[in-house]
PDB file of N, CA and C in Angstrom:
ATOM      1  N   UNK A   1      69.786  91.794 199.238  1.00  0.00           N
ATOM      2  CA  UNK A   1      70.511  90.911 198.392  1.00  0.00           C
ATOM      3  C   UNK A   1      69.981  90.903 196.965  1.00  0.00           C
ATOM      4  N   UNK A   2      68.354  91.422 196.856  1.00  0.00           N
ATOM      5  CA  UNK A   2      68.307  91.062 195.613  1.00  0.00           C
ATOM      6  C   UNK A   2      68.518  92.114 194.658  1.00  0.00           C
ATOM      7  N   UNK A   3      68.804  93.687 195.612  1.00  0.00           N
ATOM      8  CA  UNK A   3      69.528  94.318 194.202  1.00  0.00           C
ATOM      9  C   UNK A   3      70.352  94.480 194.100  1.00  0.00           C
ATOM     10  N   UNK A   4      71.635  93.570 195.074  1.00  0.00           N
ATOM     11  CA  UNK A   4      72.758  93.434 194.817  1.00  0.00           C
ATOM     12  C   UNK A   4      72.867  92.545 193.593  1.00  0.00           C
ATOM     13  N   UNK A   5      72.557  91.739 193.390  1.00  0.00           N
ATOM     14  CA  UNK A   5      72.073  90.335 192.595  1.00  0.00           C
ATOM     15  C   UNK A   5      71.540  91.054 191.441  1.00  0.00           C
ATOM     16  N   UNK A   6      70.647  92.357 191.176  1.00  0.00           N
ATOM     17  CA  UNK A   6      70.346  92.622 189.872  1.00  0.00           C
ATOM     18  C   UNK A   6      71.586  93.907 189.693  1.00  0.00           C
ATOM     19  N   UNK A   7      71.911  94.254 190.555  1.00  0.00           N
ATOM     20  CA  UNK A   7      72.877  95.375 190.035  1.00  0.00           C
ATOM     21  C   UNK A   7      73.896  94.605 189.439  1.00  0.00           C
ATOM     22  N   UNK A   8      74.674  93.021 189.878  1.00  0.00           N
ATOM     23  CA  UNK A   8      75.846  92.381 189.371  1.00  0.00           C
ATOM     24  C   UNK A   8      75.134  92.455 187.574  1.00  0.00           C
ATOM     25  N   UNK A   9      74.045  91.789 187.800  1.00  0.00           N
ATOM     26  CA  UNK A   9      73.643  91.547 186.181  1.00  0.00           C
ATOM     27  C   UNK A   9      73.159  92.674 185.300  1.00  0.00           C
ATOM     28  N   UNK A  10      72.745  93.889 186.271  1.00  0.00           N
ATOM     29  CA  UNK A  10      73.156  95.137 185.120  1.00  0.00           C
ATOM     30  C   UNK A  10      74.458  95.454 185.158  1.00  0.00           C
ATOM     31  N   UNK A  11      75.420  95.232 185.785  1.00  0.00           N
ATOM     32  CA  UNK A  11      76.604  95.579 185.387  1.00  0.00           C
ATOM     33  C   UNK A  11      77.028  94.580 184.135  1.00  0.00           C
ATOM     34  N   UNK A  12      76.871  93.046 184.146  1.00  0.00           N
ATOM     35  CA  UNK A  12      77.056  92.186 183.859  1.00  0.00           C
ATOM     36  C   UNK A  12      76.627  92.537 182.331  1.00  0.00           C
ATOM     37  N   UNK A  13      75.518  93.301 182.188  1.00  0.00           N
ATOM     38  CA  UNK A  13      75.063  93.586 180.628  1.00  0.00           C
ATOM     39  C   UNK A  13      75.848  94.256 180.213  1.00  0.00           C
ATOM     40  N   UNK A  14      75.635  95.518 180.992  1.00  0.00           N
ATOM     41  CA  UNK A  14      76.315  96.943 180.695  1.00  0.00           C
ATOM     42  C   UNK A  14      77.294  96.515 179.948  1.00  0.00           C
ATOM     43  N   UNK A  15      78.629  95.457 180.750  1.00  0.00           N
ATOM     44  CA  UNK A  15      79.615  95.176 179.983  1.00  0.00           C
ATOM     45  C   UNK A  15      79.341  94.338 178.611  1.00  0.00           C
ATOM     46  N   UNK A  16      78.431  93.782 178.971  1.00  0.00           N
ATOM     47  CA  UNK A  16      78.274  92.983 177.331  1.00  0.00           C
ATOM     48  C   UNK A  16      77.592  93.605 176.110  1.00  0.00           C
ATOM     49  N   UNK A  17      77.032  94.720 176.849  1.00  0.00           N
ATOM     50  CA  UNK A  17      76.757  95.445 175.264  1.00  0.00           C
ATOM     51  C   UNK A  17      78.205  96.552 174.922  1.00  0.00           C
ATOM     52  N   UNK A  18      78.997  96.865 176.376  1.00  0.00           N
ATOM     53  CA  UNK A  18      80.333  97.677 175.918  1.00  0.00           C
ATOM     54  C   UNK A  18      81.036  96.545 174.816  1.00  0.00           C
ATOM     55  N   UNK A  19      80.992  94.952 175.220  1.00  0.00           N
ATOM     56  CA  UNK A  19      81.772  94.213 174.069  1.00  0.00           C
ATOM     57  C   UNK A  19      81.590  94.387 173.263  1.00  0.00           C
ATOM     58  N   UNK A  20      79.857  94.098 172.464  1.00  0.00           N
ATOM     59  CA  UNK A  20      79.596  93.746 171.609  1.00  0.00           C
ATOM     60  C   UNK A  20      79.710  95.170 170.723  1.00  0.00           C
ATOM     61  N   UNK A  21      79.520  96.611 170.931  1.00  0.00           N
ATOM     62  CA  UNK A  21      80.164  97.540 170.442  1.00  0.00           C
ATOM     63  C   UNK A  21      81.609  97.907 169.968  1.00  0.00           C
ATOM     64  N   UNK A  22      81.949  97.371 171.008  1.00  0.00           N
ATOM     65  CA  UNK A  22      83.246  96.920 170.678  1.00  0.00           C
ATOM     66  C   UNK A  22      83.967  96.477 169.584  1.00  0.00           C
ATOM     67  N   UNK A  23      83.295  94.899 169.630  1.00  0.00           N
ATOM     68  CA  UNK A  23      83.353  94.274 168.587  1.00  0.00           C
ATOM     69  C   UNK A  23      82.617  94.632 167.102  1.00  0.00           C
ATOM     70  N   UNK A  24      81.700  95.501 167.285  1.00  0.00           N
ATOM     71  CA  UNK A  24      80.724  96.159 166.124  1.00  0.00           C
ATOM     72  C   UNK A  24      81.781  96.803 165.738  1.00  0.00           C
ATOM     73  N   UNK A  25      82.630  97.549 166.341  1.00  0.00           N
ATOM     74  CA  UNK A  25      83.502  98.660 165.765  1.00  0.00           C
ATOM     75  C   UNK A  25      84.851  98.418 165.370  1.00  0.00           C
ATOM     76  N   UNK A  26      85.347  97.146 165.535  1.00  0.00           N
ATOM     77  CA  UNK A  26      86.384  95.749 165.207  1.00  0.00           C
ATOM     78  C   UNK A  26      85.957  95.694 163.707  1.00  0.00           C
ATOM     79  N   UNK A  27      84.603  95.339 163.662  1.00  0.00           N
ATOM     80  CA  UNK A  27      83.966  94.740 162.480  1.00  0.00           C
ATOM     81  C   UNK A  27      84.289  95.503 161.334  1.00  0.00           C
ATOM     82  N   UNK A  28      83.755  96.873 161.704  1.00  0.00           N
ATOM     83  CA  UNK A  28      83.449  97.705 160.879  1.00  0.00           C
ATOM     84  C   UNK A  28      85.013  98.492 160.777  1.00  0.00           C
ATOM     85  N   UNK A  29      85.707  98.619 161.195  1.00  0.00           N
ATOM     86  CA  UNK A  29      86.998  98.826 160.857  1.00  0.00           C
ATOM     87  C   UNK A  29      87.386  98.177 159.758  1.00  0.00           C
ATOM     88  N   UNK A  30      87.723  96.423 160.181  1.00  0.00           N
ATOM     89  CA  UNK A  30      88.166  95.615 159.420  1.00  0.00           C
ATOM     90  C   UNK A  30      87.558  95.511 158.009  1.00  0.00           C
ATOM     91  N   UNK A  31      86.112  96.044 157.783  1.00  0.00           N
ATOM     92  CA  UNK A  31      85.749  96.118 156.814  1.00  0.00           C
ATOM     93  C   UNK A  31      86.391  97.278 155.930  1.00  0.00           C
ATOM     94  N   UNK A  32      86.159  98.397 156.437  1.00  0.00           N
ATOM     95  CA  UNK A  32      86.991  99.553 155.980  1.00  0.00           C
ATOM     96  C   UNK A  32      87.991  99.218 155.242  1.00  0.00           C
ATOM     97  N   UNK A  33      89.164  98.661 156.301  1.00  0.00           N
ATOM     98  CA  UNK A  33      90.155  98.301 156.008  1.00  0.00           C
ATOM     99  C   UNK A  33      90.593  97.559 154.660  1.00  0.00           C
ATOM    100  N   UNK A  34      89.437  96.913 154.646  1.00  0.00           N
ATOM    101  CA  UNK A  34      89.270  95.823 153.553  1.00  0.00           C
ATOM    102  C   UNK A  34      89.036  96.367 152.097  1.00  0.00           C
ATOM    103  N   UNK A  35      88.463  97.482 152.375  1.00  0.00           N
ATOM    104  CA  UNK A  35      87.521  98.109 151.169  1.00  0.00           C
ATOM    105  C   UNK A  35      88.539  99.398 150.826  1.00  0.00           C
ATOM    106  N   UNK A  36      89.569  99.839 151.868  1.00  0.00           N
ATOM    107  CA  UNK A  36      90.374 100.560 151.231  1.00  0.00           C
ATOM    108  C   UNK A  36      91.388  99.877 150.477  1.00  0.00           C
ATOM    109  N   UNK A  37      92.429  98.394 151.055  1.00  0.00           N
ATOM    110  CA  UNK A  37      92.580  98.118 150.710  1.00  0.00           C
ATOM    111  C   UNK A  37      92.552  97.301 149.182  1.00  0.00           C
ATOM    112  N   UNK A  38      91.649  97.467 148.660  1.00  0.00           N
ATOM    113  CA  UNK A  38      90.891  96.808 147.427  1.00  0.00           C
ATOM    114  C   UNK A  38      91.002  98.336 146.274  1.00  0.00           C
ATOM    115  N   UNK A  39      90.427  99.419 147.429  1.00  0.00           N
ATOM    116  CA  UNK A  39      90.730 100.803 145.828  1.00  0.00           C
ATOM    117  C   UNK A  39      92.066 101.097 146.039  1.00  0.00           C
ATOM    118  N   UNK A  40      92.952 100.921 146.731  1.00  0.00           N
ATOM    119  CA  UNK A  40      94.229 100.745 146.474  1.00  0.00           C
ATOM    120  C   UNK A  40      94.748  99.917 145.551  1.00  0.00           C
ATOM    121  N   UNK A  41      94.710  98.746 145.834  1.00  0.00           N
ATOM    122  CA  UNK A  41      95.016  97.651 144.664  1.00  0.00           C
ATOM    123  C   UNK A  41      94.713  97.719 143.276  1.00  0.00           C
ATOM    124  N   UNK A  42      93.043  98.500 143.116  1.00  0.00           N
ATOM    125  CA  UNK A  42      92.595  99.022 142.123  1.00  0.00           C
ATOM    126  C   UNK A  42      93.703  99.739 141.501  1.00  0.00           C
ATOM    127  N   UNK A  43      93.324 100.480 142.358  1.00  0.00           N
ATOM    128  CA  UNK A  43      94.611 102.167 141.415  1.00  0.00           C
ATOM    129  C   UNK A  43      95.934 101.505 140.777  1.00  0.00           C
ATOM    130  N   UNK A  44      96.429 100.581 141.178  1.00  0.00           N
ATOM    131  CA  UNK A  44      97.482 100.022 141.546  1.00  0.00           C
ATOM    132  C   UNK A  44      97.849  99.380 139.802  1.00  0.00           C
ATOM    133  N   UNK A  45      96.988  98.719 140.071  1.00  0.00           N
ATOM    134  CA  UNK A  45      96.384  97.957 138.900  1.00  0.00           C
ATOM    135  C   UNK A  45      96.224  98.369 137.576  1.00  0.00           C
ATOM    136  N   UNK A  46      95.163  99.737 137.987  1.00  0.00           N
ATOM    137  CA  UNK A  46      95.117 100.853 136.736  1.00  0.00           C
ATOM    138  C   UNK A  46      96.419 101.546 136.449  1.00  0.00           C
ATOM    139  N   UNK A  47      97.354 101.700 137.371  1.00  0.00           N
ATOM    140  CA  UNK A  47      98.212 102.030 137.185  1.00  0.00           C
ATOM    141  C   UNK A  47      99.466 101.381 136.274  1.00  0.00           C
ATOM    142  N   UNK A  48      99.736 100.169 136.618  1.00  0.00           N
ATOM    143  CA  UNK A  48     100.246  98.906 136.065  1.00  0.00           C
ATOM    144  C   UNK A  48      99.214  99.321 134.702  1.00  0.00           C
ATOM    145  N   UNK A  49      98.782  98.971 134.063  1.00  0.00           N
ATOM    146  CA  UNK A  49      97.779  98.826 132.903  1.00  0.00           C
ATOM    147  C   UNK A  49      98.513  99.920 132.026  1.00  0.00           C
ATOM    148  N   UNK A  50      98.311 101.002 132.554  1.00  0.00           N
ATOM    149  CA  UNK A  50      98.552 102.388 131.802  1.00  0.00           C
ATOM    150  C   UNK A  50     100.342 102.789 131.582  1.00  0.00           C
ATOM    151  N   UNK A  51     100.857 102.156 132.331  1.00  0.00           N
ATOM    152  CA  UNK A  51     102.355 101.663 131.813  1.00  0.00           C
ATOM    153  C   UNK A  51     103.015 100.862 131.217  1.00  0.00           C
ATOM    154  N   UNK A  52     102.000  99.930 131.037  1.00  0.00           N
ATOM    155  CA  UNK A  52     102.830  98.660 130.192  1.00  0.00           C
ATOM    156  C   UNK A  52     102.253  98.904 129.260  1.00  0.00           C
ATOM    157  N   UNK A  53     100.981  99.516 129.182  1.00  0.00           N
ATOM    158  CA  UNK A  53     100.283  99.973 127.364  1.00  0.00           C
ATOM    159  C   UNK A  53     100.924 101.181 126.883  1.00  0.00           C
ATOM    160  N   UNK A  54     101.386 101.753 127.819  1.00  0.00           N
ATOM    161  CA  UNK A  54     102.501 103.025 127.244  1.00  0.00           C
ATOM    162  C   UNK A  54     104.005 102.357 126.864  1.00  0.00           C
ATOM    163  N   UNK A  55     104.361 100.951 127.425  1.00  0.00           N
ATOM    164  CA  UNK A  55     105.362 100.123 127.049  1.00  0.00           C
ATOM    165  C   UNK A  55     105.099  99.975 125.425  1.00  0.00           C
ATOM    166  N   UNK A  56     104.059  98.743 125.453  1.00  0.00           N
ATOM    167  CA  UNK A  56     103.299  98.600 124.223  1.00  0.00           C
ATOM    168  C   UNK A  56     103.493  99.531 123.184  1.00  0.00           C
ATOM    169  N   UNK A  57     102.591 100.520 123.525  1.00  0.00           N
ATOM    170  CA  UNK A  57     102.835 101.302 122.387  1.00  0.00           C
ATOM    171  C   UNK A  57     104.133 101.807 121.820  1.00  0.00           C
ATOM    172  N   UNK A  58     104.919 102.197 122.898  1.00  0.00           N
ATOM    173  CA  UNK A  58     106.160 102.914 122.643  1.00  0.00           C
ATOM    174  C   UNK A  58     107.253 101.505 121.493  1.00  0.00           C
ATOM    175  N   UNK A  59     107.219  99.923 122.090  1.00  0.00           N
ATOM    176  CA  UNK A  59     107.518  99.233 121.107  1.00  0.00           C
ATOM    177  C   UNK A  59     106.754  98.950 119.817  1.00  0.00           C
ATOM    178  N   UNK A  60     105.727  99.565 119.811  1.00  0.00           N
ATOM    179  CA  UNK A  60     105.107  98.892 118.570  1.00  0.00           C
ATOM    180  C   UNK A  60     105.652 100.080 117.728  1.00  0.00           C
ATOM    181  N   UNK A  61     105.428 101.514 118.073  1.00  0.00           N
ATOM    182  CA  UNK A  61     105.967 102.882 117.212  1.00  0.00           C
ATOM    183  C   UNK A  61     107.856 102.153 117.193  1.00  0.00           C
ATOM    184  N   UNK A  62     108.385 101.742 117.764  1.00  0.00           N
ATOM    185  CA  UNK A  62     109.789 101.879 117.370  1.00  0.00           C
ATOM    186  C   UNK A  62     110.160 100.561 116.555  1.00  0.00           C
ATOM    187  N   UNK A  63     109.325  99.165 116.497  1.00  0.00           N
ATOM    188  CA  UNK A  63     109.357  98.411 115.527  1.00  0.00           C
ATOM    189  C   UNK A  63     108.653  98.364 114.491  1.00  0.00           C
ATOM    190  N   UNK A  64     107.761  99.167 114.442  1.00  0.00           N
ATOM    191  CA  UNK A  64     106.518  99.200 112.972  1.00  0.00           C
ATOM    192  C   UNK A  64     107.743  99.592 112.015  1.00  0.00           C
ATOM    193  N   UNK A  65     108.322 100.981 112.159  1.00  0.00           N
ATOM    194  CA  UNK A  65     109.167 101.429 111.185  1.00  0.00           C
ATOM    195  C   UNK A  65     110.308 100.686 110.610  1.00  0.00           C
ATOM    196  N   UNK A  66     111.265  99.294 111.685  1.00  0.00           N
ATOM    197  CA  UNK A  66     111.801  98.702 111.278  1.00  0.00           C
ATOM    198  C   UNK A  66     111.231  97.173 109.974  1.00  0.00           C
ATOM    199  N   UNK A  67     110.250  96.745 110.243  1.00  0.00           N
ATOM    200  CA  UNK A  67     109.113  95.910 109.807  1.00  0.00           C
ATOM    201  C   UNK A  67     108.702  96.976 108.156  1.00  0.00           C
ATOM    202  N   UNK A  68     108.507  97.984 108.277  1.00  0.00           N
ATOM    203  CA  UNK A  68     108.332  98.862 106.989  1.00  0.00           C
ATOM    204  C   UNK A  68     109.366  98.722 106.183  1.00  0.00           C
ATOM    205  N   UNK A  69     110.733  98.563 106.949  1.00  0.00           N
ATOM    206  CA  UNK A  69     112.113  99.167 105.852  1.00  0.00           C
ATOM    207  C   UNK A  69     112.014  97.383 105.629  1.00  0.00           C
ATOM    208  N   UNK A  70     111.827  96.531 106.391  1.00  0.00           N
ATOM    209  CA  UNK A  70     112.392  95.075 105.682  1.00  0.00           C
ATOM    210  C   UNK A  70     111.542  94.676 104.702  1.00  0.00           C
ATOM    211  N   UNK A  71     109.823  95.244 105.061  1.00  0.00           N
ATOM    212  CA  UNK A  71     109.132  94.920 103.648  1.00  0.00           C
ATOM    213  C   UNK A  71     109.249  95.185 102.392  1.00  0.00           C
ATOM    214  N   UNK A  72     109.776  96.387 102.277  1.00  0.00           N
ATOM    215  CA  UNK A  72     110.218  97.469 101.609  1.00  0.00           C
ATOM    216  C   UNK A  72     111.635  96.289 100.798  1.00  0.00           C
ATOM    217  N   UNK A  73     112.390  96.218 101.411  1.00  0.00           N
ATOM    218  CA  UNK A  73     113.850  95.647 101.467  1.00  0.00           C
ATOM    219  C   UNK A  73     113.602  94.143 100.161  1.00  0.00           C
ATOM    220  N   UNK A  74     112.462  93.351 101.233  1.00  0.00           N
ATOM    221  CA  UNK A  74     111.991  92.029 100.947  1.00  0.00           C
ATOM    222  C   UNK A  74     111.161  92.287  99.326  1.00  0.00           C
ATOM    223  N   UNK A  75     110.661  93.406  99.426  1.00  0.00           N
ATOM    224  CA  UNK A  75     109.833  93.940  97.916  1.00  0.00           C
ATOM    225  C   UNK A  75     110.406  93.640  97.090  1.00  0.00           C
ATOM    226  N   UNK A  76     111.919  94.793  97.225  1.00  0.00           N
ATOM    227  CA  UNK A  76     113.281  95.114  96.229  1.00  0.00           C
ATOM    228  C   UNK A  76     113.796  93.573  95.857  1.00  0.00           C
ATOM    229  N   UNK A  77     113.973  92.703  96.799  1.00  0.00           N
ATOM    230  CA  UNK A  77     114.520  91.634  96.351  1.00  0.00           C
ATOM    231  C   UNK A  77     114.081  90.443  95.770  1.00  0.00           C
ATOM    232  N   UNK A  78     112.303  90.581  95.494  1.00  0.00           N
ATOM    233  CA  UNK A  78     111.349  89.884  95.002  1.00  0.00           C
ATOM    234  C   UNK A  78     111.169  89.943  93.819  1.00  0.00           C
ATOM    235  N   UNK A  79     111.955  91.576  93.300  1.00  0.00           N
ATOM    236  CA  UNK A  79     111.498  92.247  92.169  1.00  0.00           C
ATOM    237  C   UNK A  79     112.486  91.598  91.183  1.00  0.00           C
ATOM    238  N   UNK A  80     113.522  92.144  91.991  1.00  0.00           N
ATOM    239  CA  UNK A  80     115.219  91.579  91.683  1.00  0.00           C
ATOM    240  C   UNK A  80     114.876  90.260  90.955  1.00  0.00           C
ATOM    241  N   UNK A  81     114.873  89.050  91.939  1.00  0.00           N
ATOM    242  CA  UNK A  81     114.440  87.809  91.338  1.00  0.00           C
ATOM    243  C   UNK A  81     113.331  87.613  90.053  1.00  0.00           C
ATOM    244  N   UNK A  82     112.664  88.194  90.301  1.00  0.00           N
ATOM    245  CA  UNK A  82     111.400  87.818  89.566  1.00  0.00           C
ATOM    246  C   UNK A  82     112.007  88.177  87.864  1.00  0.00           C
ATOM    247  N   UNK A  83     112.940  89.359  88.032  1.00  0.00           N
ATOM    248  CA  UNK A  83     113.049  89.927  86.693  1.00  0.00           C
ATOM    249  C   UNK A  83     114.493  89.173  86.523  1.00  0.00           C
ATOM    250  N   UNK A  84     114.957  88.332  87.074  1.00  0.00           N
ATOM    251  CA  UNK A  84     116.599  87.074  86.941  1.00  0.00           C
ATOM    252  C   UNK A  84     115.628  86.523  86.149  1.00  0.00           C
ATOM    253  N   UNK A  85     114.614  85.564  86.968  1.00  0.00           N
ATOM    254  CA  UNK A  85     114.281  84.657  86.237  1.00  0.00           C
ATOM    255  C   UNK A  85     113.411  85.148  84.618  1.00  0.00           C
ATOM    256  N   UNK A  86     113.023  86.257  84.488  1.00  0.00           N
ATOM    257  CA  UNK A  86     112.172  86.536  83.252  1.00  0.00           C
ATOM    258  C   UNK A  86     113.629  86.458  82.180  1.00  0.00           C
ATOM    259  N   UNK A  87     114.638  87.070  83.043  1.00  0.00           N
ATOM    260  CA  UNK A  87     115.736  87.450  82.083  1.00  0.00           C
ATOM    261  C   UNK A  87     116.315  85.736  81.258  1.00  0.00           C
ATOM    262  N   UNK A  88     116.203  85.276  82.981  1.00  0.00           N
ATOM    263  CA  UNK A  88     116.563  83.344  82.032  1.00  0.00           C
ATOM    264  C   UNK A  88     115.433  82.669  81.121  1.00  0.00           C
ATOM    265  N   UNK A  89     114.519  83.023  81.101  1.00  0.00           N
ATOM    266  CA  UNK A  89     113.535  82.288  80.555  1.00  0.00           C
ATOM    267  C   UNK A  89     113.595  82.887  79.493  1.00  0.00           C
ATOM    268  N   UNK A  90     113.608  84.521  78.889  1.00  0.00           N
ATOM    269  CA  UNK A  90     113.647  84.517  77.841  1.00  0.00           C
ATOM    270  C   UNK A  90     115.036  84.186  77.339  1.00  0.00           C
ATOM    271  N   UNK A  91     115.688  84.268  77.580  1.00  0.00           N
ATOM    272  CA  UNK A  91     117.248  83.816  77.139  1.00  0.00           C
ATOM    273  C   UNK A  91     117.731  82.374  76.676  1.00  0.00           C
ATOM    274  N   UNK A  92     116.314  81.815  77.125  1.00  0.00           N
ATOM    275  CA  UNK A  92     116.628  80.123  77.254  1.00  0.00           C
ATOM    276  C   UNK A  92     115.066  79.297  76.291  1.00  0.00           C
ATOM    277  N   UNK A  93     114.677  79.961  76.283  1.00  0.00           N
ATOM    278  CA  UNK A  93     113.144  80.049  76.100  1.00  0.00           C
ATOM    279  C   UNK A  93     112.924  79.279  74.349  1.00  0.00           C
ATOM    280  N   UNK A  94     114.120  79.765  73.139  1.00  0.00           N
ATOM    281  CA  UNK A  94     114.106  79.326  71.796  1.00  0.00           C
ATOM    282  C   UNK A  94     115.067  77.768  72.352  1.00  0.00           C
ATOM    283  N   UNK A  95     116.149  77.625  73.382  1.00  0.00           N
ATOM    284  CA  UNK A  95     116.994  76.504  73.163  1.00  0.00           C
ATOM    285  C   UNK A  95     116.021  75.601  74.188  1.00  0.00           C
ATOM    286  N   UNK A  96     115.110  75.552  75.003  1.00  0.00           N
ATOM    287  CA  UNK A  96     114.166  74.630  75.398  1.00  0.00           C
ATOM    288  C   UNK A  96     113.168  74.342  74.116  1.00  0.00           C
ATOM    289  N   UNK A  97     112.445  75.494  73.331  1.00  0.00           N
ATOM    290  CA  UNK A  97     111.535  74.805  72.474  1.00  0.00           C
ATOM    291  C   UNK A  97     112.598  74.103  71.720  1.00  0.00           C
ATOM    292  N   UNK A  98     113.920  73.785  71.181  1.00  0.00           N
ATOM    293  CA  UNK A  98     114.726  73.063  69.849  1.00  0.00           C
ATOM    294  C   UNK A  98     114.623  71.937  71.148  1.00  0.00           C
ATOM    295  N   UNK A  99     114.850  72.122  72.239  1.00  0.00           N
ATOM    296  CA  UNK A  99     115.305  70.055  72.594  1.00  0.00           C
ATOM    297  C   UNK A  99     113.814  69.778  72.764  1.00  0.00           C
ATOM    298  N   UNK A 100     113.146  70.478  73.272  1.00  0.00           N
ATOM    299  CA  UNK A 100     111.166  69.534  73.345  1.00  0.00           C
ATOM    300  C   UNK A 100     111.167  69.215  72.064  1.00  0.00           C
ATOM    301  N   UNK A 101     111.416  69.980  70.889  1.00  0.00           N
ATOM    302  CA  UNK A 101     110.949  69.256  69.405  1.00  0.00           C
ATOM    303  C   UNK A 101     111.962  68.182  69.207  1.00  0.00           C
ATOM    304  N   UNK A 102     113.289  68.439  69.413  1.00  0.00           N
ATOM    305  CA  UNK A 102     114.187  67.835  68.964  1.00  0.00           C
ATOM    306  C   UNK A 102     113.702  66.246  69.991  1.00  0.00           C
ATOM    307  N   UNK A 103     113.698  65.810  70.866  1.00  0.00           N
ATOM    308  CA  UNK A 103     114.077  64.847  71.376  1.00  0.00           C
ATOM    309  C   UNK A 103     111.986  64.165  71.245  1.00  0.00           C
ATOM    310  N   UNK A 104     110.932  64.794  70.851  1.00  0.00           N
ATOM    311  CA  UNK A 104     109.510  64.723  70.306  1.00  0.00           C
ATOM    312  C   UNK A 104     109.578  63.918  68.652  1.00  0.00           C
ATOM    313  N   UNK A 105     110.584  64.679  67.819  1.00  0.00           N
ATOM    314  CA  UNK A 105     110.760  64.243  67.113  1.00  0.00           C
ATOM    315  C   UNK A 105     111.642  62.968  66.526  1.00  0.00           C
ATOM    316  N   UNK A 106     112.686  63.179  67.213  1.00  0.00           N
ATOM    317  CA  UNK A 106     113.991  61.958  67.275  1.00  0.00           C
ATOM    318  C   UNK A 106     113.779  60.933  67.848  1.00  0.00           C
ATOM    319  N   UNK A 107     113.107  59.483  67.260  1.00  0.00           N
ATOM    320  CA  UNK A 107     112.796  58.507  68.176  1.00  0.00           C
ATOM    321  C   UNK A 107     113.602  57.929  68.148  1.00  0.00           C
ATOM    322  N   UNK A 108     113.984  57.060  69.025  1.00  0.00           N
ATOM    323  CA  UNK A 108     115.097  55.875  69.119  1.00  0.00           C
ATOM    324  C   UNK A 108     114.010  54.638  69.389  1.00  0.00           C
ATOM    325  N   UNK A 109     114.660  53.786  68.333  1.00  0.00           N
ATOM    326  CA  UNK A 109     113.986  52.579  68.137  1.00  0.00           C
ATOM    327  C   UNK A 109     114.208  51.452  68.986  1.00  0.00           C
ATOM    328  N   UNK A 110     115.195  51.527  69.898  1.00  0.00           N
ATOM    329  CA  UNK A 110     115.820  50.437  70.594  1.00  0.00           C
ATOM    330  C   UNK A 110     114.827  49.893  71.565  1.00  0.00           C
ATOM    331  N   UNK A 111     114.926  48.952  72.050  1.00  0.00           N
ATOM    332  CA  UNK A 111     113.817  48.427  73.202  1.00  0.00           C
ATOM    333  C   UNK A 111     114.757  48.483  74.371  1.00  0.00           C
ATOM    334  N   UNK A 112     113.658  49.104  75.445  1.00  0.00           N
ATOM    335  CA  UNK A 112     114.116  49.762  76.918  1.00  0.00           C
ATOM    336  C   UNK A 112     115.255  48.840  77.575  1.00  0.00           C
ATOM    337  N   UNK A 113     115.947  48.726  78.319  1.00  0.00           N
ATOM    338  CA  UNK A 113     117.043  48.269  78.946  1.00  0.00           C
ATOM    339  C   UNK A 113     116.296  46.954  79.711  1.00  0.00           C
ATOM    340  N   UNK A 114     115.335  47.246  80.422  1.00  0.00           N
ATOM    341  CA  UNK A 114     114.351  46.523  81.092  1.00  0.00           C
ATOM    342  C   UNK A 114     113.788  45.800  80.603  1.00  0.00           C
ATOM    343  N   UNK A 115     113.324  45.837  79.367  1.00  0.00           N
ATOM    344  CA  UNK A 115     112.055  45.627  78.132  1.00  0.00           C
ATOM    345  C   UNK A 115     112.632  44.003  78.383  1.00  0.00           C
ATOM    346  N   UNK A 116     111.995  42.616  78.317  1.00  0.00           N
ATOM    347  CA  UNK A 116     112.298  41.564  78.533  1.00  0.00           C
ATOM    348  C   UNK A 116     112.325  41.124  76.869  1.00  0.00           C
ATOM    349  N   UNK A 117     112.971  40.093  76.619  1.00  0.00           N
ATOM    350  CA  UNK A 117     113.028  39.448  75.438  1.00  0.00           C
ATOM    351  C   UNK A 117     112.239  38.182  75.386  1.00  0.00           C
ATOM    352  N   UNK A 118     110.668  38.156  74.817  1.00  0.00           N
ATOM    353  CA  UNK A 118     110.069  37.294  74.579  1.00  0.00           C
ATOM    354  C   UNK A 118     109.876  36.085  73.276  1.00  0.00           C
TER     355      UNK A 118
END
């Protein structure tokens, strides 16, 4: 009986170290698994990255040049103005100095509308 009794409990191991291998090799799968999964996602990722910066770029080359012609555009029409107004100022420039002297010089003696009578 009693090496019936130790043979149950070497069998009894036997199987528990077949589990626990078992399960060692569960483990280590799932890890795998895990770790491929992740340089996948990587790539994935790098991949995503390297297309939307090829997006990027491809809009920045096809709006830079539009952004050039409006500065360009916005220049012309700064210039435009700038030389209206030189054109009014000198044009206007002798009939502003006659009313600054004229109305400097011309006093009116009257007392203000407001001015109280004391």
């Amino acid at each position: 009986m009693a090496t019936s009794s130790s043979q149950g409990i070497n069998t009894l191991l036997e199987a528990e170290r077949e589990a626990a291998k078992i399960v060692q090799k569960a483990k280590q799968h799932r890890i795998q698994r895990l770790k491929d999964a992740r340089s996948e996602a990587t790539k994935e990722i790098e991949q995503l990255k390297a297309e939307k910066n090829t997006e990027f770029q491809n809009f920045v080359a096809q709006h830079s040049g539009e952004s050039d012609q409006s500065l360009g555009k916005v220049d012309k029409e700064t210039d435009v103005k700038i030389e209206e107004i030189r054109a009014a100022y000198a044009q206007n420039k002798e009939k502003a100095i006659e009313q600054l002297l004229e109305s400097i010089t011309k006093v009116d003696v009257n007392p203000h509308i407001n001015a109280t009578k004391a």
